[in-house]
N, C-alpha and C. Protein backbone atom coordinates (compact mmCIF):
# COMPACT_ATOMS: atom_id res chain seq x y z
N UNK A 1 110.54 80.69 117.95
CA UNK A 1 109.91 81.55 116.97
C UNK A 1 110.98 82.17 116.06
N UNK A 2 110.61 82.70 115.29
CA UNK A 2 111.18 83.38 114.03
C UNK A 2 111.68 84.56 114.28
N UNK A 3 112.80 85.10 113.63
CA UNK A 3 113.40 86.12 113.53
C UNK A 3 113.44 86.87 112.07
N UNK A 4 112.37 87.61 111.72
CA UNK A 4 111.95 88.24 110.68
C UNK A 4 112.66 89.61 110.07
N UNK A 5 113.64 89.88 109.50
CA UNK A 5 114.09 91.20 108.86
C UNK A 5 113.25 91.74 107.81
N UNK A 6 112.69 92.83 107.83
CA UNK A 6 112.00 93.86 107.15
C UNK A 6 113.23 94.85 105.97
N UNK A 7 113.44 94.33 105.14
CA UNK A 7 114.71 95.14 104.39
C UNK A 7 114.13 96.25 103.73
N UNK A 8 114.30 97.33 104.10
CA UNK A 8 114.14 98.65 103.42
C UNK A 8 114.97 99.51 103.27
N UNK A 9 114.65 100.56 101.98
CA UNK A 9 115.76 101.09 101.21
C UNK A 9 116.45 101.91 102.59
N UNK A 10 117.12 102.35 102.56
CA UNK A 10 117.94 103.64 103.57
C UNK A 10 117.14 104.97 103.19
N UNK A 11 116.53 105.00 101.93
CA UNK A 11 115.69 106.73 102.03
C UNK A 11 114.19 106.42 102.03
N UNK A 12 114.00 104.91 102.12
CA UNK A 12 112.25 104.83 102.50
C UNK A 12 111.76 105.19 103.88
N UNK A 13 110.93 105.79 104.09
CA UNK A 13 110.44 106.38 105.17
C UNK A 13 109.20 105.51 105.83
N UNK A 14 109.04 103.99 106.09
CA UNK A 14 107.94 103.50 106.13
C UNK A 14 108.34 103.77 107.93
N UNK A 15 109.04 103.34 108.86
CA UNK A 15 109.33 103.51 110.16
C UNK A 15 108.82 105.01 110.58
N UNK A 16 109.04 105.85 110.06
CA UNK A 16 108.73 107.44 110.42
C UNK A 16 107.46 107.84 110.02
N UNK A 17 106.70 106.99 109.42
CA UNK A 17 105.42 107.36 109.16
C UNK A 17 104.56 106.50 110.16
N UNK A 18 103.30 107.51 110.71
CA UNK A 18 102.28 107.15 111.59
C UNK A 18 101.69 106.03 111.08
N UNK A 19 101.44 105.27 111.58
CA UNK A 19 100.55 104.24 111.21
C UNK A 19 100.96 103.10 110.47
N UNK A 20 102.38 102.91 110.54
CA UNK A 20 102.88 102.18 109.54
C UNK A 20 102.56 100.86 109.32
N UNK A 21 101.93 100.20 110.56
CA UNK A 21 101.74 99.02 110.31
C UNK A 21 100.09 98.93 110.79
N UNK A 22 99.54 100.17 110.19
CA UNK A 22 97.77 100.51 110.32
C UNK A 22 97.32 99.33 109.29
N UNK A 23 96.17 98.60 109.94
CA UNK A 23 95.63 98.12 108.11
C UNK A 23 95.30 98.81 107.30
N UNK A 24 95.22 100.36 107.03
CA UNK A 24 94.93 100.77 105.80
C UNK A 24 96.16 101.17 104.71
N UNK A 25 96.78 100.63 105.30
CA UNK A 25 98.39 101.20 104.83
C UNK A 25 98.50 100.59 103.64
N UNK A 26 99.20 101.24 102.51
CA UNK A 26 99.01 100.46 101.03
C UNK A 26 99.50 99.44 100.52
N UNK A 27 100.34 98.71 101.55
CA UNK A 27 101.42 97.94 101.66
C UNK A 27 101.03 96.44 102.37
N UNK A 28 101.47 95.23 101.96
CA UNK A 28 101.20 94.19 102.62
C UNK A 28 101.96 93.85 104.12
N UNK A 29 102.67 94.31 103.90
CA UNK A 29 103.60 93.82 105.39
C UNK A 29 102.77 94.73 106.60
N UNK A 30 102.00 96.07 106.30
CA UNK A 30 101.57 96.77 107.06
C UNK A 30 100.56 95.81 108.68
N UNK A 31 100.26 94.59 107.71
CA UNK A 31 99.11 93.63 108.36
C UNK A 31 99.65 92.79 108.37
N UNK A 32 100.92 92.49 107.46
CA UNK A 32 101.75 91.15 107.85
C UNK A 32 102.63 91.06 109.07
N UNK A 33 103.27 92.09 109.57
CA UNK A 33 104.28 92.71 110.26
C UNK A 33 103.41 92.68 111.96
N UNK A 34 102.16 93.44 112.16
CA UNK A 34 101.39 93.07 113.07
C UNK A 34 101.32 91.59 113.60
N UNK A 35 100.63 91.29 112.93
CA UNK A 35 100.39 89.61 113.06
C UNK A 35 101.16 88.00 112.96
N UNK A 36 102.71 88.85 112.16
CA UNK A 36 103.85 87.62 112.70
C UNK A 36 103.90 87.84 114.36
N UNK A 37 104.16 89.51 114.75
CA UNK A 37 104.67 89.52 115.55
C UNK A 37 103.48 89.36 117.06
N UNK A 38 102.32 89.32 116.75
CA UNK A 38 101.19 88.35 117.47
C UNK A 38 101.11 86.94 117.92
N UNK A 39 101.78 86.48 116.67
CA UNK A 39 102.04 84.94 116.66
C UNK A 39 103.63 84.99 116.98
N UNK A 40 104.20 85.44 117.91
CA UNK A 40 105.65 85.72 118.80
C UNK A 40 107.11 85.57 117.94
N UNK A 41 106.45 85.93 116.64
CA UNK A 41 107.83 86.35 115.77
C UNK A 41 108.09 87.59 116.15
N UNK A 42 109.76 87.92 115.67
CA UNK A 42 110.61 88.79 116.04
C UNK A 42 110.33 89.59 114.74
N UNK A 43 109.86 90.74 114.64
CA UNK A 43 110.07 91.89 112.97
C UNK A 43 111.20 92.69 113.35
N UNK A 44 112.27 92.79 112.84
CA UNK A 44 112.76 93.81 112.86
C UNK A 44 112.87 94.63 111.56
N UNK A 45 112.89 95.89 111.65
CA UNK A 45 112.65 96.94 109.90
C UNK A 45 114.04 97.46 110.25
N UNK A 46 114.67 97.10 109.27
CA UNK A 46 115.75 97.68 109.07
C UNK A 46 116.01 99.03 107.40
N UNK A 47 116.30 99.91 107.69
CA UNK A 47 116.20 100.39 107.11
C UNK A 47 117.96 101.01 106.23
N UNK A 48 118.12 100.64 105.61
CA UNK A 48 119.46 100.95 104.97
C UNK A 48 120.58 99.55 105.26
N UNK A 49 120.89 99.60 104.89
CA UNK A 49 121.79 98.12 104.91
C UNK A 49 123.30 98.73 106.17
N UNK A 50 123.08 99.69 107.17
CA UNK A 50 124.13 100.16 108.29
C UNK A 50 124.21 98.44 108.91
N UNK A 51 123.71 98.00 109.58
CA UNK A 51 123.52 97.00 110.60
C UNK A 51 123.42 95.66 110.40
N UNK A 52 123.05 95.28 109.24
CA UNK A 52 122.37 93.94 108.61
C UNK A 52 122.93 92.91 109.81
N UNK A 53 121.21 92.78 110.59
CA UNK A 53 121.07 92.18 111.39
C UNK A 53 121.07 90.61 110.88
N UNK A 54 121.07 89.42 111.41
CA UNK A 54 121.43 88.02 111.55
C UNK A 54 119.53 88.16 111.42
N UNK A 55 119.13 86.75 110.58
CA UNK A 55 117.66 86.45 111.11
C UNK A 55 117.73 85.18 110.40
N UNK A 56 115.99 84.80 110.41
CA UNK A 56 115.88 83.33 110.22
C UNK A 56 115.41 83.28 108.23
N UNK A 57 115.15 84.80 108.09
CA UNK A 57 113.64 85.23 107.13
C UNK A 57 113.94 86.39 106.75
N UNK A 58 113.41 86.66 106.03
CA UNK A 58 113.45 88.13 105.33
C UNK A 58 112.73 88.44 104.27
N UNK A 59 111.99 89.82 104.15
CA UNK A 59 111.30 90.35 103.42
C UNK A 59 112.17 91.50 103.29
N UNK A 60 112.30 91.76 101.84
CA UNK A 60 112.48 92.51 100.80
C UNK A 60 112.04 93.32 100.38
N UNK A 61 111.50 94.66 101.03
CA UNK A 61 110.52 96.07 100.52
C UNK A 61 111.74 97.07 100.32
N UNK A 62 112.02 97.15 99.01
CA UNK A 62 112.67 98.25 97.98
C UNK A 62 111.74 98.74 97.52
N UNK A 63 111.28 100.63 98.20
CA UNK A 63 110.20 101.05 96.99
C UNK A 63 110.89 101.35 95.57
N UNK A 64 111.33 100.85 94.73
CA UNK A 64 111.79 101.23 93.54
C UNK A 64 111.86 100.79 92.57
N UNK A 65 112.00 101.25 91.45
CA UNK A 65 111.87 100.04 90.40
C UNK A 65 112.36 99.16 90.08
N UNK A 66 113.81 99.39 90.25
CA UNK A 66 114.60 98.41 90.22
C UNK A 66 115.44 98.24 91.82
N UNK A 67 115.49 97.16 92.61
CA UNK A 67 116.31 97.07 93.55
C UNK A 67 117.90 97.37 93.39
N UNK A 68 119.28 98.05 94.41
CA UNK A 68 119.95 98.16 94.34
C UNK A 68 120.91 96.72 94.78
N UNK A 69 121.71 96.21 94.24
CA UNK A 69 122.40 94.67 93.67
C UNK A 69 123.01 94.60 95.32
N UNK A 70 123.73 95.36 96.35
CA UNK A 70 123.76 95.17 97.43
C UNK A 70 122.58 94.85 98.62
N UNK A 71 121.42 95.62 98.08
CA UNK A 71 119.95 94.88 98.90
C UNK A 71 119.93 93.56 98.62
N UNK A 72 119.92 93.18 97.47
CA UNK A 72 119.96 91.96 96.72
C UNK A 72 120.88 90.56 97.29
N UNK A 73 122.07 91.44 97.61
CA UNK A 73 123.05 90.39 97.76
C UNK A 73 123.03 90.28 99.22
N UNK A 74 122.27 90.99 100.02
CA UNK A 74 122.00 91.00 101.85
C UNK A 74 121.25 90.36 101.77
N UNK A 75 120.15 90.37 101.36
CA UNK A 75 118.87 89.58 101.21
C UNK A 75 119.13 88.34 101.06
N UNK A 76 119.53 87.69 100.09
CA UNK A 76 120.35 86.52 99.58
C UNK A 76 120.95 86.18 101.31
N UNK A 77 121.19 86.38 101.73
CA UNK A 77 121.77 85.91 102.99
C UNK A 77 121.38 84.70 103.42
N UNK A 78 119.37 85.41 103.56
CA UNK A 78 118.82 84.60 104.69
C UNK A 78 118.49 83.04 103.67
N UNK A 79 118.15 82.29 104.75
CA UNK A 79 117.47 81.06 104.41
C UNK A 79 116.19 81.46 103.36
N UNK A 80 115.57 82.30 103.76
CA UNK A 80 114.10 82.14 103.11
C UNK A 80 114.08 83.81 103.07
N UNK A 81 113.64 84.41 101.78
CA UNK A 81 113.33 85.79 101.81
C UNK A 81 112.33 86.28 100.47
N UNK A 82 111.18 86.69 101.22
CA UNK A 82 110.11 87.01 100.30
C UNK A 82 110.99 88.44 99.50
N UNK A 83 109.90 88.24 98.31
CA UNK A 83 110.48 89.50 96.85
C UNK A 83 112.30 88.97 96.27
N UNK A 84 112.50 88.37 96.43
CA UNK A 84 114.13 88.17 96.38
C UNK A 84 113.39 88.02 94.57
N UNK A 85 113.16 87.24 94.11
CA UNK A 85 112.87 87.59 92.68
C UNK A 85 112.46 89.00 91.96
N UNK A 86 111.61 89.35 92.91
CA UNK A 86 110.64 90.87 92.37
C UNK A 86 111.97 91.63 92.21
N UNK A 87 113.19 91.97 92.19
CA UNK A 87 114.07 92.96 92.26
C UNK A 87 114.06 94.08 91.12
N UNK A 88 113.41 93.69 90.01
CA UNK A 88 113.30 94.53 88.75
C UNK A 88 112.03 94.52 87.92
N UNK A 89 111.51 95.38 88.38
CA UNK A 89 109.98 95.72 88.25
C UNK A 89 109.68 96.13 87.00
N UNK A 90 110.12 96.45 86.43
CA UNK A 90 110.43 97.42 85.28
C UNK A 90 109.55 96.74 84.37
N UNK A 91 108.80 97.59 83.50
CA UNK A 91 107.81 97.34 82.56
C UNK A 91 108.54 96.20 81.34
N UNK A 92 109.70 96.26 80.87
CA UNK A 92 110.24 95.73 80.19
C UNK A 92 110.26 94.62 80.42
N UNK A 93 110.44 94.30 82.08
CA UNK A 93 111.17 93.15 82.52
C UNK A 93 109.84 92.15 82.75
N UNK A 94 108.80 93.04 83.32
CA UNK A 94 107.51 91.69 83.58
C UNK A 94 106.49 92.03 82.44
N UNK A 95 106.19 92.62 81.20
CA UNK A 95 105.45 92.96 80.35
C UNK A 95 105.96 93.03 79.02
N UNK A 96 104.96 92.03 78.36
CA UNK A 96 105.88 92.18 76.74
C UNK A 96 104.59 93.32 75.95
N UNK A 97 104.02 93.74 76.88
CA UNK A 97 102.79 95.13 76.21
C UNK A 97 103.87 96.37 76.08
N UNK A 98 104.94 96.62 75.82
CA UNK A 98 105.39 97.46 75.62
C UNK A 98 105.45 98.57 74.04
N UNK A 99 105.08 99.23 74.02
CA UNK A 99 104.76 100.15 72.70
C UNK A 99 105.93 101.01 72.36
N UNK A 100 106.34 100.70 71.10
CA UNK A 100 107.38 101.18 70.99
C UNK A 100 107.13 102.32 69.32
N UNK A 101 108.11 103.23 69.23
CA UNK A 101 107.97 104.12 68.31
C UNK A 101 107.76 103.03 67.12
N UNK A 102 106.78 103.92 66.18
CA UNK A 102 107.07 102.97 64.59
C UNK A 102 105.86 101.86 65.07
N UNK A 103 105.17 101.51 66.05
CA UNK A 103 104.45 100.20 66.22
C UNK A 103 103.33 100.62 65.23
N UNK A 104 102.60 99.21 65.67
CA UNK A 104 101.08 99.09 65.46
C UNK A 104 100.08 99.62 66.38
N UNK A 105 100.20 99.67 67.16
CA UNK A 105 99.37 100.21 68.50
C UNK A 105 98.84 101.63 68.14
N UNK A 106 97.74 101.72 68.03
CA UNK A 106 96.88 102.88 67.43
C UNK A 106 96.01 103.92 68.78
N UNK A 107 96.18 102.80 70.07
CA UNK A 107 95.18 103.10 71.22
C UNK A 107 95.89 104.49 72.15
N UNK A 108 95.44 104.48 72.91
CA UNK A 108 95.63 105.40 74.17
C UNK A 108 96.78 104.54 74.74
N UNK A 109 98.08 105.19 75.52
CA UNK A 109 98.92 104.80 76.38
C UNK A 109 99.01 105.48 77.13
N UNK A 110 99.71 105.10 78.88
CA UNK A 110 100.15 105.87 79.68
C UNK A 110 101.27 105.91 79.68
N UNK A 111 102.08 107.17 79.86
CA UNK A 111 103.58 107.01 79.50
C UNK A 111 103.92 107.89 80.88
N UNK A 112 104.71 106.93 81.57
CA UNK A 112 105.76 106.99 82.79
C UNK A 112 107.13 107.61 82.49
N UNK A 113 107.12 108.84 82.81
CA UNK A 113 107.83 109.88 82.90
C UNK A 113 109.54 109.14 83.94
């Protein structure tokens, strides 16, 4: 079986919260994380890059907008690691709907502080 790393930031708090791997949790791994480890995969959640454990796999949960280039380059390690693309979330980066001063855009926007 598989040896699964859970990469999370060092100040995400998903381990210290109740229920973390509840299905109502807002998160996919919450139900993914259960059920590798049903089917006799290894999860381990690592949280901060102290330890960077050896595995087969890896998932990539940076809550942030942009990932930090050392998550990036741990991640990169494994053979196979989900989000390794997602690293820069950023409206700029996956959306050309961006509204800029001086436009055409006459509508309602939400603007992210």
């Amino acid at each position: 079986m598989a040896r699964i790393v859970l990469i999370t930031h060092e100040y995400d708090r998903f381990s210290n919260r109740r229920g973390l791997f509840h299905r109502h949790n807002r998160y996919m791994f919450a139900t993914a994380v259960p059920e590798l480890r049903a089917r006799g995969h290894t999860c381990i959640v690592l949280q901060g890059l102290g330890d960077r454990p050896q595995g087969d796999a890896a998932l990539l949960h940076v809550d942030a907008t942009v990932t930090p280039q050392d998550y990036v380059d741990y991640a990169s390690s494994f053979p196979i690691c989900v989000n390794l693309r997602a690293t820069d979330i950023s409206k700029r980066k996956i959306s050309q709907a961006v509204v800029e001063p001086g436009g055409s855009w006459e509508g309602p926007v939400i603007v992210k502080s």
